[in-house]
PDB file of N, CA and C in Angstrom:
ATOM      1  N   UNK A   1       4.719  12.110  -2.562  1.00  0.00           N
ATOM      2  CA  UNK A   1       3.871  12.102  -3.731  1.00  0.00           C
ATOM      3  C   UNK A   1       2.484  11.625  -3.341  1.00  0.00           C
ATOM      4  N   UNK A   2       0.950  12.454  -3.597  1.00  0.00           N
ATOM      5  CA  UNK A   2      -0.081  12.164  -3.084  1.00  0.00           C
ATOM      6  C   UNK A   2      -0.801  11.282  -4.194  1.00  0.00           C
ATOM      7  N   UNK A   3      -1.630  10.651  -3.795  1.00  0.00           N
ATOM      8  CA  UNK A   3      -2.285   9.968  -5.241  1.00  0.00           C
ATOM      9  C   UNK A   3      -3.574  10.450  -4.629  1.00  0.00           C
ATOM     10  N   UNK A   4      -4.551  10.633  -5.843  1.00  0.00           N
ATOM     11  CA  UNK A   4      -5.454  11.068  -5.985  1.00  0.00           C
ATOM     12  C   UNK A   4      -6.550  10.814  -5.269  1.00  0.00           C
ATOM     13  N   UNK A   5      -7.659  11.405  -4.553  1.00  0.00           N
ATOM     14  CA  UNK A   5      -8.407  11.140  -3.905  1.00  0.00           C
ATOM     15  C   UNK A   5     -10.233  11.053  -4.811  1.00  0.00           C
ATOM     16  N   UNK A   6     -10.740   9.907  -4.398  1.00  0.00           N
ATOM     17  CA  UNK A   6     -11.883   9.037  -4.973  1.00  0.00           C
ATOM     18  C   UNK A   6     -12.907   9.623  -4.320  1.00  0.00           C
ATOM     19  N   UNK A   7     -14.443   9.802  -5.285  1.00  0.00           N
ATOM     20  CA  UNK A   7     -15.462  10.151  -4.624  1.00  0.00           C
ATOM     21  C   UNK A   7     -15.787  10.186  -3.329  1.00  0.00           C
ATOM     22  N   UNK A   8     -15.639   8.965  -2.893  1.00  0.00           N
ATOM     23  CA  UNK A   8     -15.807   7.863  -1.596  1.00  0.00           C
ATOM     24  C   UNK A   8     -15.180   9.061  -0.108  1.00  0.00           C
ATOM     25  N   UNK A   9     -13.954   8.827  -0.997  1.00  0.00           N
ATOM     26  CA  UNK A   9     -13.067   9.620   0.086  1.00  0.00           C
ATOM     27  C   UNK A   9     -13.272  11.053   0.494  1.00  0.00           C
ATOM     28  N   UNK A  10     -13.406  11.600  -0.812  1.00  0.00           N
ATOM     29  CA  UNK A  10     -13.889  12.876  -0.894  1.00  0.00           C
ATOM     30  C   UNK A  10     -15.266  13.452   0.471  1.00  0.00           C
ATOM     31  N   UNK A  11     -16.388  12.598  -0.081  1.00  0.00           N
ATOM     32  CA  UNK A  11     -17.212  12.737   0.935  1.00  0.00           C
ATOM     33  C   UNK A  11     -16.621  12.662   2.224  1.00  0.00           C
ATOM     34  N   UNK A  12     -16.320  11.695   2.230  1.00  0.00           N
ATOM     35  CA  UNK A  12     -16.078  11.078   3.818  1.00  0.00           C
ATOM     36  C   UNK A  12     -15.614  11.979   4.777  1.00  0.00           C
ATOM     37  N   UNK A  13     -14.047  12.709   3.768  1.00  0.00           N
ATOM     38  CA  UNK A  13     -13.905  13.660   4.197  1.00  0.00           C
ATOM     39  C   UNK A  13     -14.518  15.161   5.146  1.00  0.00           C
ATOM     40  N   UNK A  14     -15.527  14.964   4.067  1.00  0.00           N
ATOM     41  CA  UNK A  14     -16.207  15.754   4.313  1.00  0.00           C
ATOM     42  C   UNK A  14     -16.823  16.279   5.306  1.00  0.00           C
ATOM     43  N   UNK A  15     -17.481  14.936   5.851  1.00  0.00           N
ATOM     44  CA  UNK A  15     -18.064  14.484   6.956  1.00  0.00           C
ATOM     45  C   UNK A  15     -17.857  14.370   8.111  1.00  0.00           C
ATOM     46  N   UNK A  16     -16.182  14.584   8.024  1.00  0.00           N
ATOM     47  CA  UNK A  16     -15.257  14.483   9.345  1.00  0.00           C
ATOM     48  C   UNK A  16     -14.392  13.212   9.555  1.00  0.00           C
ATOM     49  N   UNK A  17     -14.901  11.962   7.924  1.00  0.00           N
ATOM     50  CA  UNK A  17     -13.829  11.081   8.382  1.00  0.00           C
ATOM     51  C   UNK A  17     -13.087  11.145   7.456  1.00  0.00           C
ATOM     52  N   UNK A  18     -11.603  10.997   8.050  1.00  0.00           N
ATOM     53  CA  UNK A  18     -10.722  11.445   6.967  1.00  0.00           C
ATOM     54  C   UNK A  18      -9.457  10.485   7.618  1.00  0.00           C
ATOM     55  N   UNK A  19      -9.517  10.121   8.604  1.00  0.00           N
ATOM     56  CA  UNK A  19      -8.613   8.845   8.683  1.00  0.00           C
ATOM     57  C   UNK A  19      -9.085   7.543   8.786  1.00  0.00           C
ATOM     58  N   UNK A  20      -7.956   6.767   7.979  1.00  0.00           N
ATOM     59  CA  UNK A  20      -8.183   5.069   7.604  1.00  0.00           C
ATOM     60  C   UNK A  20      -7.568   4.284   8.231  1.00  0.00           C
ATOM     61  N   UNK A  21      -7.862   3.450   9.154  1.00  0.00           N
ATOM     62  CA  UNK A  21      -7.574   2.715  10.203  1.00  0.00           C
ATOM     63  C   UNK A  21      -7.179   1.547  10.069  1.00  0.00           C
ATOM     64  N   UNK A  22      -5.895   0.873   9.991  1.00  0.00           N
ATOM     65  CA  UNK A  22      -5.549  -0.524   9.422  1.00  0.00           C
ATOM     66  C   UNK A  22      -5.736  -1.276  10.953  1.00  0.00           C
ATOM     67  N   UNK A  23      -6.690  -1.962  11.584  1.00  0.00           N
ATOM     68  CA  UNK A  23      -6.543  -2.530  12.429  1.00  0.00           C
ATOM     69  C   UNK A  23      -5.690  -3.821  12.811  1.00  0.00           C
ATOM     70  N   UNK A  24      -5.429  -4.438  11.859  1.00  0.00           N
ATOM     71  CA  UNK A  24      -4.591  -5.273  11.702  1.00  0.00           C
ATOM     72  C   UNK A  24      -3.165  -4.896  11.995  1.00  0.00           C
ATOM     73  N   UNK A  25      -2.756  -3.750  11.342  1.00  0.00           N
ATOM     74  CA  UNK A  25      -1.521  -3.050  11.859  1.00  0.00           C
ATOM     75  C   UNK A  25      -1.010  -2.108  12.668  1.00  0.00           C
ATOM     76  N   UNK A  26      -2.461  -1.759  13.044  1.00  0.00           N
ATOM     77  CA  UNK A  26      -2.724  -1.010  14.168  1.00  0.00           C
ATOM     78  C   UNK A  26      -2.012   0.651  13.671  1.00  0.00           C
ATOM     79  N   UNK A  27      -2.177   0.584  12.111  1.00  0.00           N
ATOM     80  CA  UNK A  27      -1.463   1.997  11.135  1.00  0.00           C
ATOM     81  C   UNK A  27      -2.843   2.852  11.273  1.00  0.00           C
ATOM     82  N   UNK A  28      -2.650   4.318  11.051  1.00  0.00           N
ATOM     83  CA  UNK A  28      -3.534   4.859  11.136  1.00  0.00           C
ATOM     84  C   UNK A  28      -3.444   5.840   9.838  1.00  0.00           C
ATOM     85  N   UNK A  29      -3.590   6.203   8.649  1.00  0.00           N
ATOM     86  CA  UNK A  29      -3.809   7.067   7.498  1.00  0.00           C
ATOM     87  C   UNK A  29      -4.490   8.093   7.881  1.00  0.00           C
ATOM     88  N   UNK A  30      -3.801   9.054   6.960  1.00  0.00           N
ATOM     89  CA  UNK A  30      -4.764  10.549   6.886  1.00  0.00           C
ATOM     90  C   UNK A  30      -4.683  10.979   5.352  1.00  0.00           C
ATOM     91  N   UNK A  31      -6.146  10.618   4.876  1.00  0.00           N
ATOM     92  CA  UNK A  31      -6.524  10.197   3.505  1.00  0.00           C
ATOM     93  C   UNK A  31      -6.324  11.875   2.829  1.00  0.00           C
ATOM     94  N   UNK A  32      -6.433  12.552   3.760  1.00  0.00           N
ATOM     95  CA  UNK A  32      -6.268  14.087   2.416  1.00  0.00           C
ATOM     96  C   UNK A  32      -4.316  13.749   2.754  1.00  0.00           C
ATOM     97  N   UNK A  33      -3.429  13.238   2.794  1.00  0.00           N
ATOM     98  CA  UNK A  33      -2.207  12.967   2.432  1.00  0.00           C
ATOM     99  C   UNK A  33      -1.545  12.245   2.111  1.00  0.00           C
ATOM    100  N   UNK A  34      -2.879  11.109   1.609  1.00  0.00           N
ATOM    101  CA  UNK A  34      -2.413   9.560   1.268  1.00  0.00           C
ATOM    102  C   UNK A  34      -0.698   9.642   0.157  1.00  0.00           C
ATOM    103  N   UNK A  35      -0.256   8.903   0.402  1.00  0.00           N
ATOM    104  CA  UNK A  35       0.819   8.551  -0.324  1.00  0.00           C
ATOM    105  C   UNK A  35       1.101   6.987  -0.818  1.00  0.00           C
ATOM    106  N   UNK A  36       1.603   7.393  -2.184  1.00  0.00           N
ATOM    107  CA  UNK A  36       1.663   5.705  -2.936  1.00  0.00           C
ATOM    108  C   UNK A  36       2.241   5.279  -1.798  1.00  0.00           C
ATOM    109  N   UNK A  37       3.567   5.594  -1.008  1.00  0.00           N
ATOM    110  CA  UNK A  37       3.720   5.029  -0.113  1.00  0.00           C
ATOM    111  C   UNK A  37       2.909   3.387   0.822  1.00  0.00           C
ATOM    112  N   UNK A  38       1.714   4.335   0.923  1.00  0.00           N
ATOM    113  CA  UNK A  38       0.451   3.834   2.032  1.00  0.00           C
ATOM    114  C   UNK A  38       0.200   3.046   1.489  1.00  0.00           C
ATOM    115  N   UNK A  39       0.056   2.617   0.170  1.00  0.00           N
ATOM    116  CA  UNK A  39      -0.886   0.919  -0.109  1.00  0.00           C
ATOM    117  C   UNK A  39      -1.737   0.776   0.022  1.00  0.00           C
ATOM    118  N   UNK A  40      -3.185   2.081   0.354  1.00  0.00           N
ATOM    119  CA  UNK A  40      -4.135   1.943   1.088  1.00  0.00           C
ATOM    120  C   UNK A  40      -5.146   0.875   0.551  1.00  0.00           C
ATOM    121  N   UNK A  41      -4.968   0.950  -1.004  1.00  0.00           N
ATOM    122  CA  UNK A  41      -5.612  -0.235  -1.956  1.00  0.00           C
ATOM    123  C   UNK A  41      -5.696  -1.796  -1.537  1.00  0.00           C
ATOM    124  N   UNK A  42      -4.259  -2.205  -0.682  1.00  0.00           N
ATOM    125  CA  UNK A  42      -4.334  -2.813   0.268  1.00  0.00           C
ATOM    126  C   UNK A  42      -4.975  -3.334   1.139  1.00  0.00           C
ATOM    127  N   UNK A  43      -5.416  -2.721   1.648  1.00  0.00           N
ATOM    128  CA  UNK A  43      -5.681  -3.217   3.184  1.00  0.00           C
ATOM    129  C   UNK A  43      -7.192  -3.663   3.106  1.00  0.00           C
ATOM    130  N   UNK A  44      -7.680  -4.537   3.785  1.00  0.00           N
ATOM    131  CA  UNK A  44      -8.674  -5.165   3.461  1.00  0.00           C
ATOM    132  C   UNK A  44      -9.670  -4.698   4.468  1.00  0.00           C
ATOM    133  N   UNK A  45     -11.058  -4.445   3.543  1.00  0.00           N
ATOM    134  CA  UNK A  45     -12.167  -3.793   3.988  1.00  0.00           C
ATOM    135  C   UNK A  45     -12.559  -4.227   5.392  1.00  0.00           C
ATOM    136  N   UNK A  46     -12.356  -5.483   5.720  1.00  0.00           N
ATOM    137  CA  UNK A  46     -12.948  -6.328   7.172  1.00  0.00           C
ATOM    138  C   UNK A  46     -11.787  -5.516   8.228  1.00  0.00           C
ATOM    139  N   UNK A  47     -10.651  -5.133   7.857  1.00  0.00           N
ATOM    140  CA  UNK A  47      -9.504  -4.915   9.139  1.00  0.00           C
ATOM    141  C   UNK A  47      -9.695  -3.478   8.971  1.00  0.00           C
ATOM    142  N   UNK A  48     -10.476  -2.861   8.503  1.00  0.00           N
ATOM    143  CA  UNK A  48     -10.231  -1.070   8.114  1.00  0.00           C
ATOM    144  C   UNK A  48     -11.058  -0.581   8.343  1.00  0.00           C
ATOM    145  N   UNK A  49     -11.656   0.862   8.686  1.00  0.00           N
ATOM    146  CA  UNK A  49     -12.619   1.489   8.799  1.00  0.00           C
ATOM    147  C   UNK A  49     -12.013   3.386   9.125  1.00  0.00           C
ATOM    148  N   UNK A  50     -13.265   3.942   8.241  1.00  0.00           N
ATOM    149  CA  UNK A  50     -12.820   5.254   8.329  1.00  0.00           C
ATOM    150  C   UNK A  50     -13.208   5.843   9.812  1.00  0.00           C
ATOM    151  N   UNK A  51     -12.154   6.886  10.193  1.00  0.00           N
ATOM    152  CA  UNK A  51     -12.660   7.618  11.372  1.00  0.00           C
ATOM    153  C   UNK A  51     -12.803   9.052  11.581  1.00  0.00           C
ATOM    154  N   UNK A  52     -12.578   9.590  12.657  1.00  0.00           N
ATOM    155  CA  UNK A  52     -12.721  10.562  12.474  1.00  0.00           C
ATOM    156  C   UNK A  52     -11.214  11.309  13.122  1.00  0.00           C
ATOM    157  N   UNK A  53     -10.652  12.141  13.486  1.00  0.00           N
ATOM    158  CA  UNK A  53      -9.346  12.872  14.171  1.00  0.00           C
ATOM    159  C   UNK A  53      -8.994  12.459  15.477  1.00  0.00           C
ATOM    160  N   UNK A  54     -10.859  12.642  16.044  1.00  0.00           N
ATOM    161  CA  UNK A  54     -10.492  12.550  17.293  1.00  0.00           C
ATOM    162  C   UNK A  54     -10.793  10.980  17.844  1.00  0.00           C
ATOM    163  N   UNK A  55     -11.192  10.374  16.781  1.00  0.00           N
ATOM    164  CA  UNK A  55     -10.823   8.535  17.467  1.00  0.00           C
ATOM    165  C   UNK A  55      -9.687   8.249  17.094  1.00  0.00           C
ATOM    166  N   UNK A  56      -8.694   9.029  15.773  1.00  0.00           N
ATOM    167  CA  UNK A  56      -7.749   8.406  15.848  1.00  0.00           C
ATOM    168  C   UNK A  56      -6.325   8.960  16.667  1.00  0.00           C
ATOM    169  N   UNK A  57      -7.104   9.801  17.238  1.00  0.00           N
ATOM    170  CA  UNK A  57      -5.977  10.856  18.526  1.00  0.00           C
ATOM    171  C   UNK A  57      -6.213   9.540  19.681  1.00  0.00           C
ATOM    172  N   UNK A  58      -7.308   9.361  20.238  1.00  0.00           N
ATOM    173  CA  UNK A  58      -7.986   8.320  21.212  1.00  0.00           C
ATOM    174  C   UNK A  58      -6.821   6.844  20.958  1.00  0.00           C
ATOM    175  N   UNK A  59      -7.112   6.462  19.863  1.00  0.00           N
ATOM    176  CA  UNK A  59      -6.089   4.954  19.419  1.00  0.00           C
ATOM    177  C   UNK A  59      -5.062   5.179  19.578  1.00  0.00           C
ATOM    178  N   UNK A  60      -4.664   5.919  19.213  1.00  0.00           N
ATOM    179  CA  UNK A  60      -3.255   6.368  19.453  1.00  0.00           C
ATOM    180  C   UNK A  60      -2.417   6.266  20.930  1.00  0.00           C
ATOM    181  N   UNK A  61      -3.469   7.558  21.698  1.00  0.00           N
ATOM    182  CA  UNK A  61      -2.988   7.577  22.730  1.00  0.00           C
ATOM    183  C   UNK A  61      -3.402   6.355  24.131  1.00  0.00           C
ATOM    184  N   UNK A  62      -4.455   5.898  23.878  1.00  0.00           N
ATOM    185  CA  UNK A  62      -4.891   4.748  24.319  1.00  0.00           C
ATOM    186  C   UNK A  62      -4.457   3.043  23.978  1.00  0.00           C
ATOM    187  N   UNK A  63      -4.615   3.182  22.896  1.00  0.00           N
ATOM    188  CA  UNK A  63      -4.627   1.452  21.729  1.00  0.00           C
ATOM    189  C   UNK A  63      -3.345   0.977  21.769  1.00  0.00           C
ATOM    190  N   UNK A  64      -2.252   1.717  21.551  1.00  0.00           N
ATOM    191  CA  UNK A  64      -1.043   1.747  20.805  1.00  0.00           C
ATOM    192  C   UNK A  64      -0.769   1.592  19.090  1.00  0.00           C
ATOM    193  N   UNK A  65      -1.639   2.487  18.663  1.00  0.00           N
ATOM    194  CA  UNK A  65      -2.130   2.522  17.336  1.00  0.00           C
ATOM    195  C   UNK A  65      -0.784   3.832  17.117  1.00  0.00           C
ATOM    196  N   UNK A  66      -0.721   3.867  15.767  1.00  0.00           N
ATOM    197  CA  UNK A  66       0.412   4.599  14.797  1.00  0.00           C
ATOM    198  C   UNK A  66       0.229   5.531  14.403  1.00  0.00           C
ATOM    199  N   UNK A  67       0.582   6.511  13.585  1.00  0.00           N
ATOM    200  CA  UNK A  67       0.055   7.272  12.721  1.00  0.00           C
ATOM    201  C   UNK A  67       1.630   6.745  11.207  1.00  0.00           C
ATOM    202  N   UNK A  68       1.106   6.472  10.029  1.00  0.00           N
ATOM    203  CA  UNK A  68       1.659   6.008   9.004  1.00  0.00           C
ATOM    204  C   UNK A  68       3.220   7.517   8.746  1.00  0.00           C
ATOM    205  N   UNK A  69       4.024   6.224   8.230  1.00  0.00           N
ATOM    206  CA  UNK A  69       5.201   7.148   8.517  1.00  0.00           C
ATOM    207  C   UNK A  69       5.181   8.484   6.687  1.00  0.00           C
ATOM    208  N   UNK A  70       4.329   8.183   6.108  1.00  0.00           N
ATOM    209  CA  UNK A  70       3.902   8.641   4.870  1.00  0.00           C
ATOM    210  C   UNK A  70       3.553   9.974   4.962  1.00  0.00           C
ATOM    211  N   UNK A  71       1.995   9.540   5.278  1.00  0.00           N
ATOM    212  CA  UNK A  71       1.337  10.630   5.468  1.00  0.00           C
ATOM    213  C   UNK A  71       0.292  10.833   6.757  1.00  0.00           C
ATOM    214  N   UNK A  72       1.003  10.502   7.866  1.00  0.00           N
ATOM    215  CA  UNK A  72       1.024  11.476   9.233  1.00  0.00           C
ATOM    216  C   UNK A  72       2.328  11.267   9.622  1.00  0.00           C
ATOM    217  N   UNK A  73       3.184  11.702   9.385  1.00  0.00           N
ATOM    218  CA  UNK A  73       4.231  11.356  10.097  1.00  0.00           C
ATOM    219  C   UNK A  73       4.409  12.395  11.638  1.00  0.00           C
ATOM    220  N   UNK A  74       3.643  13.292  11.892  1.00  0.00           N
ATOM    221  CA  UNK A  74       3.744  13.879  13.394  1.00  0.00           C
ATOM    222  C   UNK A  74       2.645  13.188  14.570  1.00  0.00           C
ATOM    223  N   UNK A  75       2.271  11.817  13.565  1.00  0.00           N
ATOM    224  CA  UNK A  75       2.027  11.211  14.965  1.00  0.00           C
ATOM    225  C   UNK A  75       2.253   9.616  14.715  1.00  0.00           C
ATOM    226  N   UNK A  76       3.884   9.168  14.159  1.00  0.00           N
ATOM    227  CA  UNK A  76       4.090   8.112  13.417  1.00  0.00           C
ATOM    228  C   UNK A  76       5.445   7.697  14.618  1.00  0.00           C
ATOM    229  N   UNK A  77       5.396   7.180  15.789  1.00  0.00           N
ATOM    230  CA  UNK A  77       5.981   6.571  17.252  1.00  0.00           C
ATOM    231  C   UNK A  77       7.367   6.125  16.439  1.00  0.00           C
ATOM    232  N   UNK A  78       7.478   5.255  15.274  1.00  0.00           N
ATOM    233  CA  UNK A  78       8.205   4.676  14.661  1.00  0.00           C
ATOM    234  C   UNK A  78       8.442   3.382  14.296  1.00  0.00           C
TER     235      UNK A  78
END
């Protein structure tokens, strides 16, 4: 189930950033598939920041960063 996407996001999108980066949990979101799941309301502005595909391909394969079991789940380790 997707919940709705906000001006904010919309743009961002737009722009090329479209994933949300929980650094703290080292979770990675992909905001055009957010799910109530995600909590994204959550996560606090200081540990988060939007990116773009290919930094969060980079974290991933570098960081040991996630992809959220919600909405990325084809790049969600477990």
């Amino acid at each position: 189930m997707e919940t709705e996407i906000s001006l904010k996001e919309f743009l961002l999108i737009i722009f090329g950033f479209g994933y949300l980066v929980n650094h703290r949990s080292k979770e990675i979101h992909r905001v055009t598939e957010k799910h109530r799941n995600c909590h994204l309301n959550h996560i606090s502005g200081k540990t988060s920041e939007h990116i773009t595909k290919r930094k969060a391909l980079k974290l991933i394969k570098n960081n040991g960063y996630n992809g959220c079991r919600w909405c990325w789940p084809e790049a969600d380790a477990g």
